[in-house]
Protein backbone atom coordinates (compact mmCIF):
# COMPACT_ATOMS: atom_id res chain seq x y z
CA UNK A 1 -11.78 -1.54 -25.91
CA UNK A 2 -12.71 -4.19 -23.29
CA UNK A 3 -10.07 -4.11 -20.71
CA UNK A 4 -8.96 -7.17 -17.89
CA UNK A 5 -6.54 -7.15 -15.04
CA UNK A 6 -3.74 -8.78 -14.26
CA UNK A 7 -2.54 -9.14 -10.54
CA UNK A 8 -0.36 -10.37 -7.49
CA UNK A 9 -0.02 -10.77 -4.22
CA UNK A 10 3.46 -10.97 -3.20
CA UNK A 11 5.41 -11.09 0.38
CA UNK A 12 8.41 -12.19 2.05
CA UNK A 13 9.69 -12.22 5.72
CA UNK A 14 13.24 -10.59 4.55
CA UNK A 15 15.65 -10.80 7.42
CA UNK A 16 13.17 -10.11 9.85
CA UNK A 17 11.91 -12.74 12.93
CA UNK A 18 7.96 -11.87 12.20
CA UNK A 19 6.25 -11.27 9.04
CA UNK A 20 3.99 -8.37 9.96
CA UNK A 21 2.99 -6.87 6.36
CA UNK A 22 -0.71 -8.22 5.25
CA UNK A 23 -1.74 -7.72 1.94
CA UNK A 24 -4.85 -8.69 -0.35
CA UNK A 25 -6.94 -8.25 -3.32
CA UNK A 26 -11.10 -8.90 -2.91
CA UNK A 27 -12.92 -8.88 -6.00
CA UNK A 28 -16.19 -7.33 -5.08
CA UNK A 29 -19.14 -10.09 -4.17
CA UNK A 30 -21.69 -8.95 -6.35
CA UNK A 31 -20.69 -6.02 -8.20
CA UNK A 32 -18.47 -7.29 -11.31
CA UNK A 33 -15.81 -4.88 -12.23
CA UNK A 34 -14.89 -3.74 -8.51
CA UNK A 35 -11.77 -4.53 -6.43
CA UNK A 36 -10.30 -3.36 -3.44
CA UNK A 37 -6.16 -3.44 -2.91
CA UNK A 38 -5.28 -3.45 0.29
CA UNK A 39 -1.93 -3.40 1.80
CA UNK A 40 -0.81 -2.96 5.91
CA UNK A 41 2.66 -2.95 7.21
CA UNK A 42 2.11 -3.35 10.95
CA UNK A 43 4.32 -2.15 14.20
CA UNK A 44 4.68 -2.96 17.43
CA UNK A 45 5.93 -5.99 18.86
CA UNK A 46 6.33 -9.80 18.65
CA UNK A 47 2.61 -9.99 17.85
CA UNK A 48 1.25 -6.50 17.93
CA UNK A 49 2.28 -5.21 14.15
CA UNK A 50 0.75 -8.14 12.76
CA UNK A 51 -2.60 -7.84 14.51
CA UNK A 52 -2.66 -4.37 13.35
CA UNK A 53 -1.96 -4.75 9.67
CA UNK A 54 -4.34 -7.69 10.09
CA UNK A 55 -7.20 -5.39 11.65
CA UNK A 56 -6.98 -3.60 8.64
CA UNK A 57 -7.14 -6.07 5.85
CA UNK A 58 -10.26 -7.73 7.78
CA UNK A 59 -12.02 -4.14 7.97
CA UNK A 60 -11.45 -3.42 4.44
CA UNK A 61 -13.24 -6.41 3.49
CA UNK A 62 -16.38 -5.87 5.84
CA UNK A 63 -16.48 -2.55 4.43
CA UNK A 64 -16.51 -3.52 0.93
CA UNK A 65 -18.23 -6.17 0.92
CA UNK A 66 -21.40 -4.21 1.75
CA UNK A 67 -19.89 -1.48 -0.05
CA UNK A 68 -22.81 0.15 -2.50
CA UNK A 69 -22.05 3.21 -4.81
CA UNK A 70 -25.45 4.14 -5.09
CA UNK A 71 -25.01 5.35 -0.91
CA UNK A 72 -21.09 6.02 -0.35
CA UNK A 73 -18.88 7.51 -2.48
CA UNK A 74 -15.64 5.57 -3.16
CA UNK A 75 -13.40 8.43 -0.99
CA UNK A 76 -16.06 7.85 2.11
CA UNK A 77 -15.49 3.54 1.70
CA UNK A 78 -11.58 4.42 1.50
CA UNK A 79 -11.85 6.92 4.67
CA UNK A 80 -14.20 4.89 6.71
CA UNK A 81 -11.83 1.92 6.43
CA UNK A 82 -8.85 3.52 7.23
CA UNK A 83 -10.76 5.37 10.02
CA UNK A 84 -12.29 2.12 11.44
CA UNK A 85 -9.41 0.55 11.20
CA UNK A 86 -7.48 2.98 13.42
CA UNK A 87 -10.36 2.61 16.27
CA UNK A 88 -10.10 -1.19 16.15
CA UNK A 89 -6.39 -1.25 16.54
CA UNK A 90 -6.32 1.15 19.24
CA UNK A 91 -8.86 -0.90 21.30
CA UNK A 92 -6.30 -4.04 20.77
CA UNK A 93 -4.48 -2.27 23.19
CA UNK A 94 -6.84 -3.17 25.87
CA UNK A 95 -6.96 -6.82 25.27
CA UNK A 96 -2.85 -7.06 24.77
CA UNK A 97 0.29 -6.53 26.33
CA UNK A 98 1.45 -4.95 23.03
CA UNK A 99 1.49 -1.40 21.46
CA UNK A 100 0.30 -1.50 17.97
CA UNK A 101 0.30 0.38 14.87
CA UNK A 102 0.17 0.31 11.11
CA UNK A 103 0.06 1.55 7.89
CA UNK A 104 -2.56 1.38 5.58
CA UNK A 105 -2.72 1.64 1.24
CA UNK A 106 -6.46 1.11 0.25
CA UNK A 107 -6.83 1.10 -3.67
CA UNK A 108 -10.59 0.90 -5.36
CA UNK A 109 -10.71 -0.51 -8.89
CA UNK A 110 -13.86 0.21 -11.02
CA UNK A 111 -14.98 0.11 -14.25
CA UNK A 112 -12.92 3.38 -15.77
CA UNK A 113 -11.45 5.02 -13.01
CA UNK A 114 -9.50 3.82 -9.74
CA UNK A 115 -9.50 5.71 -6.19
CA UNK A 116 -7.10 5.61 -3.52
CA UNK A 117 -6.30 6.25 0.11
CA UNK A 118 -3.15 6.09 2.35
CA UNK A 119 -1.37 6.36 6.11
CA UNK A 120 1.83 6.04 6.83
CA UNK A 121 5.14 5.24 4.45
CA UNK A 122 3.71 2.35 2.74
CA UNK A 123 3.13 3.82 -1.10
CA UNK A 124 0.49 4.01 -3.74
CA UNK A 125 2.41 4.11 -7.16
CA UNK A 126 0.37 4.53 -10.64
CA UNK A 127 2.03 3.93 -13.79
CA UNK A 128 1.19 5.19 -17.32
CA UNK A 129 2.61 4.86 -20.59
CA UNK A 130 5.77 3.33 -18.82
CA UNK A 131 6.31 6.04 -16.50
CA UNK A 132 5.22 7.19 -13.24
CA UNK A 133 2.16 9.32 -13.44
CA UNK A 134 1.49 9.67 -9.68
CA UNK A 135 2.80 8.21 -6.46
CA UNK A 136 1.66 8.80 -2.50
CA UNK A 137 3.32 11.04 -0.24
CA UNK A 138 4.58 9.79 2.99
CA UNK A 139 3.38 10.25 6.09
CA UNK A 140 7.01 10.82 7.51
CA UNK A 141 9.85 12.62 9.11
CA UNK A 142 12.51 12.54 6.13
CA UNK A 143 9.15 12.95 3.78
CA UNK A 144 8.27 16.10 5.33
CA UNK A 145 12.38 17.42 5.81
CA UNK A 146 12.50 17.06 1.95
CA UNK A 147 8.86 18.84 1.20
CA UNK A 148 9.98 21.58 3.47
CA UNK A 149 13.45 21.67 1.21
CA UNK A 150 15.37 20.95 4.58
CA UNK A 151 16.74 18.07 3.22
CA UNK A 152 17.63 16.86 -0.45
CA UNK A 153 16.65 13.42 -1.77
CA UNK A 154 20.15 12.48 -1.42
CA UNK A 155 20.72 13.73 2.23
CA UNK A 156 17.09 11.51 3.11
CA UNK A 157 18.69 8.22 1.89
CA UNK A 158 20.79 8.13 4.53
CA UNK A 159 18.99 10.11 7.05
CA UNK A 160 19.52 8.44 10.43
CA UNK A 161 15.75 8.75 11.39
CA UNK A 162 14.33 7.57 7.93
CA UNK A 163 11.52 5.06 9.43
CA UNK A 164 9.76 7.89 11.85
CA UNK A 165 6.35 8.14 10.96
CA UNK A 166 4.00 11.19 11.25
CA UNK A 167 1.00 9.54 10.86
CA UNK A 168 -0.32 6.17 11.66
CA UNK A 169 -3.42 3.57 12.42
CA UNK A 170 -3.09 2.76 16.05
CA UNK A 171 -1.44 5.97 17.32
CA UNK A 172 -3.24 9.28 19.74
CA UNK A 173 -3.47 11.19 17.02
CA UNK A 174 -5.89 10.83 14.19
CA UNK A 175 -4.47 9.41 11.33
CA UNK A 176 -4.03 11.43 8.28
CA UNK A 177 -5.55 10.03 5.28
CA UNK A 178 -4.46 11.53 1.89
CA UNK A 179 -6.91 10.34 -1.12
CA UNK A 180 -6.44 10.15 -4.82
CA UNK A 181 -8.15 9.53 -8.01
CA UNK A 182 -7.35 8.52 -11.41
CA UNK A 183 -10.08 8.19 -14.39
CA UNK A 184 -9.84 7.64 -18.56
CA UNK A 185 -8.05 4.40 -17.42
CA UNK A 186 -6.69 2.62 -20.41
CA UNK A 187 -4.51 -0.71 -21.56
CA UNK A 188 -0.98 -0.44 -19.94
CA UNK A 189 -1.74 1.41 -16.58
CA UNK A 190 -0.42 -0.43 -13.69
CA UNK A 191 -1.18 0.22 -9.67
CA UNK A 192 1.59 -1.21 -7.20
CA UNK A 193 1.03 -1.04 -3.49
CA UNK A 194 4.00 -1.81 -1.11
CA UNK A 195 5.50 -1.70 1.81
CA UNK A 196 8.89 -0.17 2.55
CA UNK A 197 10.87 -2.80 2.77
CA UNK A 198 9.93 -3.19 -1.09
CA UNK A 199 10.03 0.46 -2.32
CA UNK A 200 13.26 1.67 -0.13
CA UNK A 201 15.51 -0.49 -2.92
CA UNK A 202 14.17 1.00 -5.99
CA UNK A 203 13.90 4.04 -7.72
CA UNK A 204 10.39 4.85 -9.56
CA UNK A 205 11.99 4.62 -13.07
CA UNK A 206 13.11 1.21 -12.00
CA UNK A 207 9.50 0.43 -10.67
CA UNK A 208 7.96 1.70 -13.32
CA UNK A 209 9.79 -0.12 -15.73
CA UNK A 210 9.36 -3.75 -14.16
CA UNK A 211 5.73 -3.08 -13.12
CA UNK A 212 5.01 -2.30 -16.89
CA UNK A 213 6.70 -4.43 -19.55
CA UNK A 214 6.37 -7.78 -17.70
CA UNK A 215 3.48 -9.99 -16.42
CA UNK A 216 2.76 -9.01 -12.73
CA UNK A 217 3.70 -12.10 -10.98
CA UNK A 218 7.09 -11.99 -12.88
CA UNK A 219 7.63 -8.29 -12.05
CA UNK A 220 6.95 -9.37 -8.31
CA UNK A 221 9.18 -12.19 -8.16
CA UNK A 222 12.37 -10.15 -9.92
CA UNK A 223 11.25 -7.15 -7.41
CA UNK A 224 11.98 -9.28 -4.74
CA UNK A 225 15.01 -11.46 -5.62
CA UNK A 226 16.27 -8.04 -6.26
CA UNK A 227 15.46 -6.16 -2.87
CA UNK A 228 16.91 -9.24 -1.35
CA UNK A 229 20.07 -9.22 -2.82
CA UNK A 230 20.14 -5.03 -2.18
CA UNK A 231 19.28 -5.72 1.46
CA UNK A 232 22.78 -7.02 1.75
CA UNK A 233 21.12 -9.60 4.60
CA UNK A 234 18.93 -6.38 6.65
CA UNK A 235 16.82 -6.64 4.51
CA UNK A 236 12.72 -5.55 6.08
CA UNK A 237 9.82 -7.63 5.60
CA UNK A 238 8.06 -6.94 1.89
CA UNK A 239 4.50 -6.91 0.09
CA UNK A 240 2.87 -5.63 -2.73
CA UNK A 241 0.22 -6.04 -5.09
CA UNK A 242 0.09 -5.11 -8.63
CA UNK A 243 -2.67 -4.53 -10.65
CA UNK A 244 -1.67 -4.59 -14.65
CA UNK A 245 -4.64 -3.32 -17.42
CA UNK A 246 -4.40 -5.40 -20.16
CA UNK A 247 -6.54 -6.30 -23.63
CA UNK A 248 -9.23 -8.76 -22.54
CA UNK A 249 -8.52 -11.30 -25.44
């Protein structure tokens, strides 16, 4: 069965002064079939979280662009981004007066089967049959509390250190990349990439369930009318990207 795509790109500034999420989709150049998700929600400053997150959209696209599967595997493109990324962002330090950091969510689309890579809290969700078939772990304080069982799910909702991150681009550590692959893809599977300030109103039934029985740029806008009227007015900047399989008719 011949399969297409339907995506977004969606953002808004939320309550915040700065937007400092990027977020894009690049259809490969010359390779039909191919394209790279990328998502960056950036830290540090008036200016500096937005030059990071930006650092890392930009390096996805050099790398894929001469990206060639017949030399890299897709988990070496999705690490050497991530990696470069990190190096790049650090040096920014050197040219600004600001401190910055980011996460990253790098998702590979090919014919059949879809890789991913993450650091930080922004999230990799991948939806099947309605449902939520796999989702990233993040790179966090309350994360790792609740892995550990030192925390329930309920007690990390209203954790007062929620946003401290283990892991980042930008920071003296090495970032920790986690990877992930899905293959037998079929019609109905759906990939969402977000920030926080998207995924910290919803559950992953109710993400699942948007992502899935609507047209992506309709689940996107309904996402975010409805994590701005949860916000209650603190709301944090948001992005995404979806990435619906659908019959090509």
């Amino acid at each position: 069965m011949a399969l297409t795509v339907d995506t977004v790109v969606a953002m808004h500034q939320g309550d915040r002064k700065d937007q400092q999420d990027r977020v894009a989709l690049f259809p490969h150049p010359t390779r039909p079939g191919m394209l790279l998700a990328v998502l960056a929600d950036g830290m540090g400053g008036h200016s500096g979280g937005a030059m990071a997150a930006e650092q890392v959209l930009i390096k996805a696209k050099q790398n894929f662009e001469a990206y060639s599967p017949a030399s890299e595997s897709p988990e070496e493109l999705l690490r050497t981004i991530i990696e470069e990324a990190h190096v790049v962002i650090k040096l920014t330090r050197f040219t600004s007066e600001q401190d910055p950091h980011s996460t990253a969510c790098v998702l590979l689309m090919q014919p059949g089967k879809v890789h991913w890579a993450h650091c930080g809290d922004s999230r990799i969700y991948c939806f099947r049959d309605g449902a939520l078939a796999n989702r990233s772990g993040d790179h966090s304080l309350v994360a790792e509390l609740v892995r550990t069982g030192q925390l329930s799910e309920s007690e990390a909702e209203v954790y007062p250190h929620k946003n401290l991150l283990l892991s980042c681009l930008g920071a003296e550590r090495e970032p920790r990349i986690d990877i992930g692959s899905s293959d037998g893809l079929r019609v109905g599977d759906a990939f969402l990439i977000c920030s926080d300030g998207l995924w910290g109103h919803f559950s992953d039934e109710e993400l699942a369930g948007s992502i899935t029985r609507m047209p992506a740029r309709q689940a996107a806008r309904e996402l975010i009318d409805q994590a701005r009227v949860r916000a209650r007015g603190t709301g944090d900047n948001i992005s995404m990207a979806i990435v619906r399989l659908v019959d090509s008719v």
